[in-house]
PDB file of N, CA and C in Angstrom:
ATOM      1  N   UNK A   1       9.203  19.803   0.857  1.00  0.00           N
ATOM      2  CA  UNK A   1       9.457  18.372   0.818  1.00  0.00           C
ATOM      3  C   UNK A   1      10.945  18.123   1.038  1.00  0.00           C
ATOM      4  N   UNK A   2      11.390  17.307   2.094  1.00  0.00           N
ATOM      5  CA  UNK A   2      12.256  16.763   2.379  1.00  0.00           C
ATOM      6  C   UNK A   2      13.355  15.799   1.307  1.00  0.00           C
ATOM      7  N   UNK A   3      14.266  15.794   0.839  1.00  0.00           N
ATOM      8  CA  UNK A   3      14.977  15.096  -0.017  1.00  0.00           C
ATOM      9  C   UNK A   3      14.813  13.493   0.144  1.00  0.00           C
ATOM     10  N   UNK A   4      14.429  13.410   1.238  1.00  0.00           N
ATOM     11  CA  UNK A   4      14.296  11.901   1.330  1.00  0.00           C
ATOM     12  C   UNK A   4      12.951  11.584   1.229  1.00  0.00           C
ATOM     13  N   UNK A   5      12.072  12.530   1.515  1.00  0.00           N
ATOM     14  CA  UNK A   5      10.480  12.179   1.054  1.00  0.00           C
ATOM     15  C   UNK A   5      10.184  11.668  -0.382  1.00  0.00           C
ATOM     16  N   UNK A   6       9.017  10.591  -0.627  1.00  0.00           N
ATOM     17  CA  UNK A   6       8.795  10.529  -1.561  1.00  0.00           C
ATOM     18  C   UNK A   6       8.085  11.867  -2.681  1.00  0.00           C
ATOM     19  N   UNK A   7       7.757  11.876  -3.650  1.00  0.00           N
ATOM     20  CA  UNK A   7       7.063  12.392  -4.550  1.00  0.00           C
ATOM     21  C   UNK A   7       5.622  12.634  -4.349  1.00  0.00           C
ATOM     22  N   UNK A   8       5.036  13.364  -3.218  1.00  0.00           N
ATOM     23  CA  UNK A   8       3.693  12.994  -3.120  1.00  0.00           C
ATOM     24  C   UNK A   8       2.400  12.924  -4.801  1.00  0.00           C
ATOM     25  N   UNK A   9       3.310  13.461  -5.773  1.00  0.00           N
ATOM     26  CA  UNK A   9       2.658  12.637  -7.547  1.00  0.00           C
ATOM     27  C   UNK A   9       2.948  11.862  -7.727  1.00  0.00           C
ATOM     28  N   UNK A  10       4.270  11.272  -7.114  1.00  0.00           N
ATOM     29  CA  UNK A  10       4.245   9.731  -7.920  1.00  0.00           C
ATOM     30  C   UNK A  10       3.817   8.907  -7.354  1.00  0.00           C
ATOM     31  N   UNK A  11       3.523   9.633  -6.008  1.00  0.00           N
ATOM     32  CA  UNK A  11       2.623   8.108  -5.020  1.00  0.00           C
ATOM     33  C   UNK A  11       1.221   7.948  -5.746  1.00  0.00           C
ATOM     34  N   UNK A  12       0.669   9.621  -6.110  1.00  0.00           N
ATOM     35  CA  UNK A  12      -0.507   9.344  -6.346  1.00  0.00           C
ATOM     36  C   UNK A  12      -0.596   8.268  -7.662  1.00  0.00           C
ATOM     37  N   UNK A  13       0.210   9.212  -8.806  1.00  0.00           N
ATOM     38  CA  UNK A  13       0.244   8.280  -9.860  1.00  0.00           C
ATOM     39  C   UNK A  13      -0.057   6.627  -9.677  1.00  0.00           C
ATOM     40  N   UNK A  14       1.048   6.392  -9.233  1.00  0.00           N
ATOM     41  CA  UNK A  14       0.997   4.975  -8.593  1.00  0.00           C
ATOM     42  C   UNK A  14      -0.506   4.259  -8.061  1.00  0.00           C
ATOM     43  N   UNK A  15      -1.004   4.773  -7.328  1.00  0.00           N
ATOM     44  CA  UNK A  15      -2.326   4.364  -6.638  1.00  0.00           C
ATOM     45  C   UNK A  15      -2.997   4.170  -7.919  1.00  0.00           C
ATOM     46  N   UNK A  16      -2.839   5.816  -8.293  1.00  0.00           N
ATOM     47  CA  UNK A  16      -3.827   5.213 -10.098  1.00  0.00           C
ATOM     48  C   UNK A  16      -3.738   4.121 -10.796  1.00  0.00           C
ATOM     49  N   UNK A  17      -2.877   4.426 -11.058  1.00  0.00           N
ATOM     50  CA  UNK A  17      -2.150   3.123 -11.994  1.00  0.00           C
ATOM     51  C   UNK A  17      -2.897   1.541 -11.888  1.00  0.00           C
ATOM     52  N   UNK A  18      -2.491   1.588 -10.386  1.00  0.00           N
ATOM     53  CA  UNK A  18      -2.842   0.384  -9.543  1.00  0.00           C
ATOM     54  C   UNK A  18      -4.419   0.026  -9.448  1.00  0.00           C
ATOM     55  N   UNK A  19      -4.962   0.751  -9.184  1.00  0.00           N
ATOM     56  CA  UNK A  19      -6.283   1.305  -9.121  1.00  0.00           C
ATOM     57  C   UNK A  19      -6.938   1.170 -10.438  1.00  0.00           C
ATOM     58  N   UNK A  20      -6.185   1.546 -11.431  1.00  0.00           N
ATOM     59  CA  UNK A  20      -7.112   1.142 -12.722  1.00  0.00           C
ATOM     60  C   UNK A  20      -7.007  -0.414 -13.372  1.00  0.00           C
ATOM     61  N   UNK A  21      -5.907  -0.717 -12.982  1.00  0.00           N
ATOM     62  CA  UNK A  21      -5.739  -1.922 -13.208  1.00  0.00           C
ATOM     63  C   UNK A  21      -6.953  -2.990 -11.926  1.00  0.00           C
ATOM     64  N   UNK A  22      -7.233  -2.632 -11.303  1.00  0.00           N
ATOM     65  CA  UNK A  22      -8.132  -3.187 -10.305  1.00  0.00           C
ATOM     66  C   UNK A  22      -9.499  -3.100 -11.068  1.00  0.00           C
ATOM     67  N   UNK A  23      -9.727  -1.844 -11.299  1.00  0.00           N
ATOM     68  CA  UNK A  23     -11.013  -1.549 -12.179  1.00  0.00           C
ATOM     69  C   UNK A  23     -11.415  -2.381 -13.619  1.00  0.00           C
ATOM     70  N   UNK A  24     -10.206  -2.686 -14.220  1.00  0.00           N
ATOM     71  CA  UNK A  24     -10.197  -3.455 -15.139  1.00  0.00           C
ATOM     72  C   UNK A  24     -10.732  -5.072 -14.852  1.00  0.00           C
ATOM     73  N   UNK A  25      -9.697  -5.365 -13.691  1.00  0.00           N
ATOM     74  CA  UNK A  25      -9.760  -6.715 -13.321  1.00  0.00           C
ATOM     75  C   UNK A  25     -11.575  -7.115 -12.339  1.00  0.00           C
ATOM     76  N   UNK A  26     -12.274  -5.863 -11.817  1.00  0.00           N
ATOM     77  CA  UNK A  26     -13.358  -6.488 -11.255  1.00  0.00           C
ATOM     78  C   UNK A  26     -14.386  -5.879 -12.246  1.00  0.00           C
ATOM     79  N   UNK A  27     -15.767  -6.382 -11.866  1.00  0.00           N
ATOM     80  CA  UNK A  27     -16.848  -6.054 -12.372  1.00  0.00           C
ATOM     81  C   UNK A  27     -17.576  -5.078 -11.732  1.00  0.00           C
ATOM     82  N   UNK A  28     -18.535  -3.957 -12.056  1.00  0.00           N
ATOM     83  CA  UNK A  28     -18.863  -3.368 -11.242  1.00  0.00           C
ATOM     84  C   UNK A  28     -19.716  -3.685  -9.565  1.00  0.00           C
ATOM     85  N   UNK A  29     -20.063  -4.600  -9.934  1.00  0.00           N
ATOM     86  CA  UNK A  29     -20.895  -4.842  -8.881  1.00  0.00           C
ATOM     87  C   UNK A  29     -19.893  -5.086  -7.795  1.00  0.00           C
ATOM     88  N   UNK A  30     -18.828  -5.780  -7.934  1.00  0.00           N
ATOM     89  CA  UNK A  30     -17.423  -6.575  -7.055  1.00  0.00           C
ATOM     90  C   UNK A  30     -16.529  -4.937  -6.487  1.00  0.00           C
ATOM     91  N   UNK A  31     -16.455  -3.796  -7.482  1.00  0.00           N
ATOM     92  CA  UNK A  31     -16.095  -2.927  -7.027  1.00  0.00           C
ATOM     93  C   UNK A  31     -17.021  -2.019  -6.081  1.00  0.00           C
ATOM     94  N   UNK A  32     -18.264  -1.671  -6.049  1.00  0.00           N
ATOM     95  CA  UNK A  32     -19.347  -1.472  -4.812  1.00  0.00           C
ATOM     96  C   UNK A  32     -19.308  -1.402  -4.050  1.00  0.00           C
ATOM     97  N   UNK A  33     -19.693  -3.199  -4.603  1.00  0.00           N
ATOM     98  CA  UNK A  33     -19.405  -3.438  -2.172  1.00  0.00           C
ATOM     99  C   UNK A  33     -17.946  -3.556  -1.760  1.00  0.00           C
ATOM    100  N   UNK A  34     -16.957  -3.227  -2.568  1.00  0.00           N
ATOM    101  CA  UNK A  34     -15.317  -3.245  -1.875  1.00  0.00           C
ATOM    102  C   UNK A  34     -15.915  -1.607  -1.280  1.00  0.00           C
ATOM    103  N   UNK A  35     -16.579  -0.721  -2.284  1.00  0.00           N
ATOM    104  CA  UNK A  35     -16.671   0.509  -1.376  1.00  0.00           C
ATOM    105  C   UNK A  35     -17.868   1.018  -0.688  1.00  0.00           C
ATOM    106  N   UNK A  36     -18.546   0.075  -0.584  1.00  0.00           N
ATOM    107  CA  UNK A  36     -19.707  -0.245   0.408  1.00  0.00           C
ATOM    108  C   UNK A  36     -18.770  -0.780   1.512  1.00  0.00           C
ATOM    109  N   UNK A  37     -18.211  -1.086   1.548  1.00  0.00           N
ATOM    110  CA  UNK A  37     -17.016  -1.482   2.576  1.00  0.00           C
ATOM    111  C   UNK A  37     -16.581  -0.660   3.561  1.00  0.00           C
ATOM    112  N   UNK A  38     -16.283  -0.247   2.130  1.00  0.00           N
ATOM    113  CA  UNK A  38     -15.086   0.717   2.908  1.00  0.00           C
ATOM    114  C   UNK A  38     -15.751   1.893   3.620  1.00  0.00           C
ATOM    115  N   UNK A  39     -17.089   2.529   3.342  1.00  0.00           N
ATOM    116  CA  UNK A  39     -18.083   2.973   3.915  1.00  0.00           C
ATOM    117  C   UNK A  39     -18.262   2.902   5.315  1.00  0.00           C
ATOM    118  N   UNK A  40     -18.426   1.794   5.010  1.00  0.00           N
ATOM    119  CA  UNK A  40     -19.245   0.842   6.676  1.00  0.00           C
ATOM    120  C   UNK A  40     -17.850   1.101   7.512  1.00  0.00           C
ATOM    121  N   UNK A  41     -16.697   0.438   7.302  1.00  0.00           N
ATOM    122  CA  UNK A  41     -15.306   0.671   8.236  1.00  0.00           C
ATOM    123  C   UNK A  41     -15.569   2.169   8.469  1.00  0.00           C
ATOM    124  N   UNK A  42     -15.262   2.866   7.967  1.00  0.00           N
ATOM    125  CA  UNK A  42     -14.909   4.442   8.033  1.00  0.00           C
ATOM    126  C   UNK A  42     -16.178   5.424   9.161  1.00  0.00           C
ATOM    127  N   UNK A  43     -16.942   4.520   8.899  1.00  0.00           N
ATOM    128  CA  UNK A  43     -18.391   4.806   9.689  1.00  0.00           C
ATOM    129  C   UNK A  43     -18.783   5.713   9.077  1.00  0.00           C
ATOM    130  N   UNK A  44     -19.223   6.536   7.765  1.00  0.00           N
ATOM    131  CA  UNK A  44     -19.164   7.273   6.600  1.00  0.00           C
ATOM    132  C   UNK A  44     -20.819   7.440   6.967  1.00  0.00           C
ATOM    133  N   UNK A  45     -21.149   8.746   7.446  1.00  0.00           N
ATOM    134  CA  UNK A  45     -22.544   8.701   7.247  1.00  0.00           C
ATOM    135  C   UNK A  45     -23.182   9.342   6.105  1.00  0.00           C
ATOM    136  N   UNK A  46     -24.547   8.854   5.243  1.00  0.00           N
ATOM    137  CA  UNK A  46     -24.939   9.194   4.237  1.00  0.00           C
ATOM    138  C   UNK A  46     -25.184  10.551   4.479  1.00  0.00           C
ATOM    139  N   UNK A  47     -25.444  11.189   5.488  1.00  0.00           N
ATOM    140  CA  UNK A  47     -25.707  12.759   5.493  1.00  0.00           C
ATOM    141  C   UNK A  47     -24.701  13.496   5.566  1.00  0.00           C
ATOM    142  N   UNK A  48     -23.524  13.163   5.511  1.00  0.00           N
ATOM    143  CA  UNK A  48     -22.517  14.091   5.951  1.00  0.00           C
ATOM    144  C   UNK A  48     -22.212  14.666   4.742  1.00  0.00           C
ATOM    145  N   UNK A  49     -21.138  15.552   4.477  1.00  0.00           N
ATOM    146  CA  UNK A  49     -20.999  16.402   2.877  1.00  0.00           C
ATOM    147  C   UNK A  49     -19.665  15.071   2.631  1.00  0.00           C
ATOM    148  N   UNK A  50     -19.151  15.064   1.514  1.00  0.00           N
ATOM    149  CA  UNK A  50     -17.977  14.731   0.756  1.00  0.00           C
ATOM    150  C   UNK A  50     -16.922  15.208   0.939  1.00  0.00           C
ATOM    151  N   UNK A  51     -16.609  16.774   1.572  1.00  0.00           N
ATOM    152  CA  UNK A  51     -15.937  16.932   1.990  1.00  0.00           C
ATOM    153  C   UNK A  51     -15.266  17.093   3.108  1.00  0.00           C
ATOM    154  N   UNK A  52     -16.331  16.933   4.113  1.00  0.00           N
ATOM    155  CA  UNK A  52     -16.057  16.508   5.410  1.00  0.00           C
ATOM    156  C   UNK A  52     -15.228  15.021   5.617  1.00  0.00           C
ATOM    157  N   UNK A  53     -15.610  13.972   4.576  1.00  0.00           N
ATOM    158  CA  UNK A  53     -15.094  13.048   4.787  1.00  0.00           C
ATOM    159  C   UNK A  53     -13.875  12.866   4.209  1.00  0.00           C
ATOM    160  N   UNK A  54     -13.694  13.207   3.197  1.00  0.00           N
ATOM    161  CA  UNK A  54     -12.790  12.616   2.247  1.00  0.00           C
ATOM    162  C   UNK A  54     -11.457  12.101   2.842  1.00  0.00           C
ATOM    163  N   UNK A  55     -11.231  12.888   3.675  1.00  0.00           N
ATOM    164  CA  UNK A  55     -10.347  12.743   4.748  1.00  0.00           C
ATOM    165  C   UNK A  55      -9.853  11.249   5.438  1.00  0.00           C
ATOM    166  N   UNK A  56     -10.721  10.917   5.463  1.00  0.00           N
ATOM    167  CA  UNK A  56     -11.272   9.636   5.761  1.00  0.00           C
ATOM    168  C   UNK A  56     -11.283   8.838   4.970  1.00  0.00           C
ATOM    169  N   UNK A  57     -10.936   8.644   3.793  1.00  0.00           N
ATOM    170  CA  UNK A  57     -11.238   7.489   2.679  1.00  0.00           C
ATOM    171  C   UNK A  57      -9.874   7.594   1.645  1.00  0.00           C
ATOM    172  N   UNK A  58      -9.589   9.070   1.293  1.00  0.00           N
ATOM    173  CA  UNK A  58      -8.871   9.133   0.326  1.00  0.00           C
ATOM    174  C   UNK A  58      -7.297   8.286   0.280  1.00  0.00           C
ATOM    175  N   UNK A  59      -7.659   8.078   1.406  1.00  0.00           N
ATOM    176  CA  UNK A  59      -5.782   6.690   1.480  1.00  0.00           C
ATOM    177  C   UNK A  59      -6.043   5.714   1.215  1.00  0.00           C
ATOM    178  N   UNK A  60      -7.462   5.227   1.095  1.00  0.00           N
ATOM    179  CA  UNK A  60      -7.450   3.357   1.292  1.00  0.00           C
ATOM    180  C   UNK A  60      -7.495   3.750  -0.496  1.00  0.00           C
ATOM    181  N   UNK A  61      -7.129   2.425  -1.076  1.00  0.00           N
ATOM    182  CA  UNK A  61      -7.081   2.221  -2.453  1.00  0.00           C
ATOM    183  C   UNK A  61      -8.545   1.919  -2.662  1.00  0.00           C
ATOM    184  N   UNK A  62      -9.237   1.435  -1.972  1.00  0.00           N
ATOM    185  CA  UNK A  62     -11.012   1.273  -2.709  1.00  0.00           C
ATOM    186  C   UNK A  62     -11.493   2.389  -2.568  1.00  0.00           C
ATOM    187  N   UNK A  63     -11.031   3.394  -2.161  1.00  0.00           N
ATOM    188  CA  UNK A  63     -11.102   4.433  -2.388  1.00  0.00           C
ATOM    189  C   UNK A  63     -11.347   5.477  -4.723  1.00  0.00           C
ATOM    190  N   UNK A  64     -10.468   4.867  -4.653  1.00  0.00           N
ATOM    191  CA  UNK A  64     -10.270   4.804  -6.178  1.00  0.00           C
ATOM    192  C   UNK A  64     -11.016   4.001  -7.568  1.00  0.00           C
ATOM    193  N   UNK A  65     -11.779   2.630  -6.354  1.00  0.00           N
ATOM    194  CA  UNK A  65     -12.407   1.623  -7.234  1.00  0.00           C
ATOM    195  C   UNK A  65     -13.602   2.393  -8.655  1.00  0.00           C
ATOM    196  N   UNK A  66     -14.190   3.145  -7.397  1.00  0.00           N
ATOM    197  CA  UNK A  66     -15.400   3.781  -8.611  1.00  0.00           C
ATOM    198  C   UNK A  66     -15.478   4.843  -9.053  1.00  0.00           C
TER     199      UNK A  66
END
């Protein structure tokens, strides 16, 4: 890591943080379809493994919702 790079923990931290405070503020059903969403964008197919994708999801913050 570069001196001028951020902290790639405190970014994560951060997301958390942020992220739980989101979790707090919606209901489950409101958090879902944010990642029923985010699903559908990503073009996320139900057969594929979890780790094929993750790749794919783990940056967006609704990512974190559930």
């Amino acid at each position: 890591m570069k001196p001028s790079e951020p902290d790639p923990d405190v970014i994560r931290k951060t997301r958390e943080a942020k992220a739980e405070k989101l979790r707090d503020a919606m209901v489950l059903e409101q958090r879902v379809e944010k990642f029923n969403q985010l699903l559908d964008e990503h073009n996320i197919s139900a057969f594929s493994t979890f780790e094929r994708e993750l790749q794919k999801l783990e940056k967006d913050d609704r990512f974190l919702l559930v």
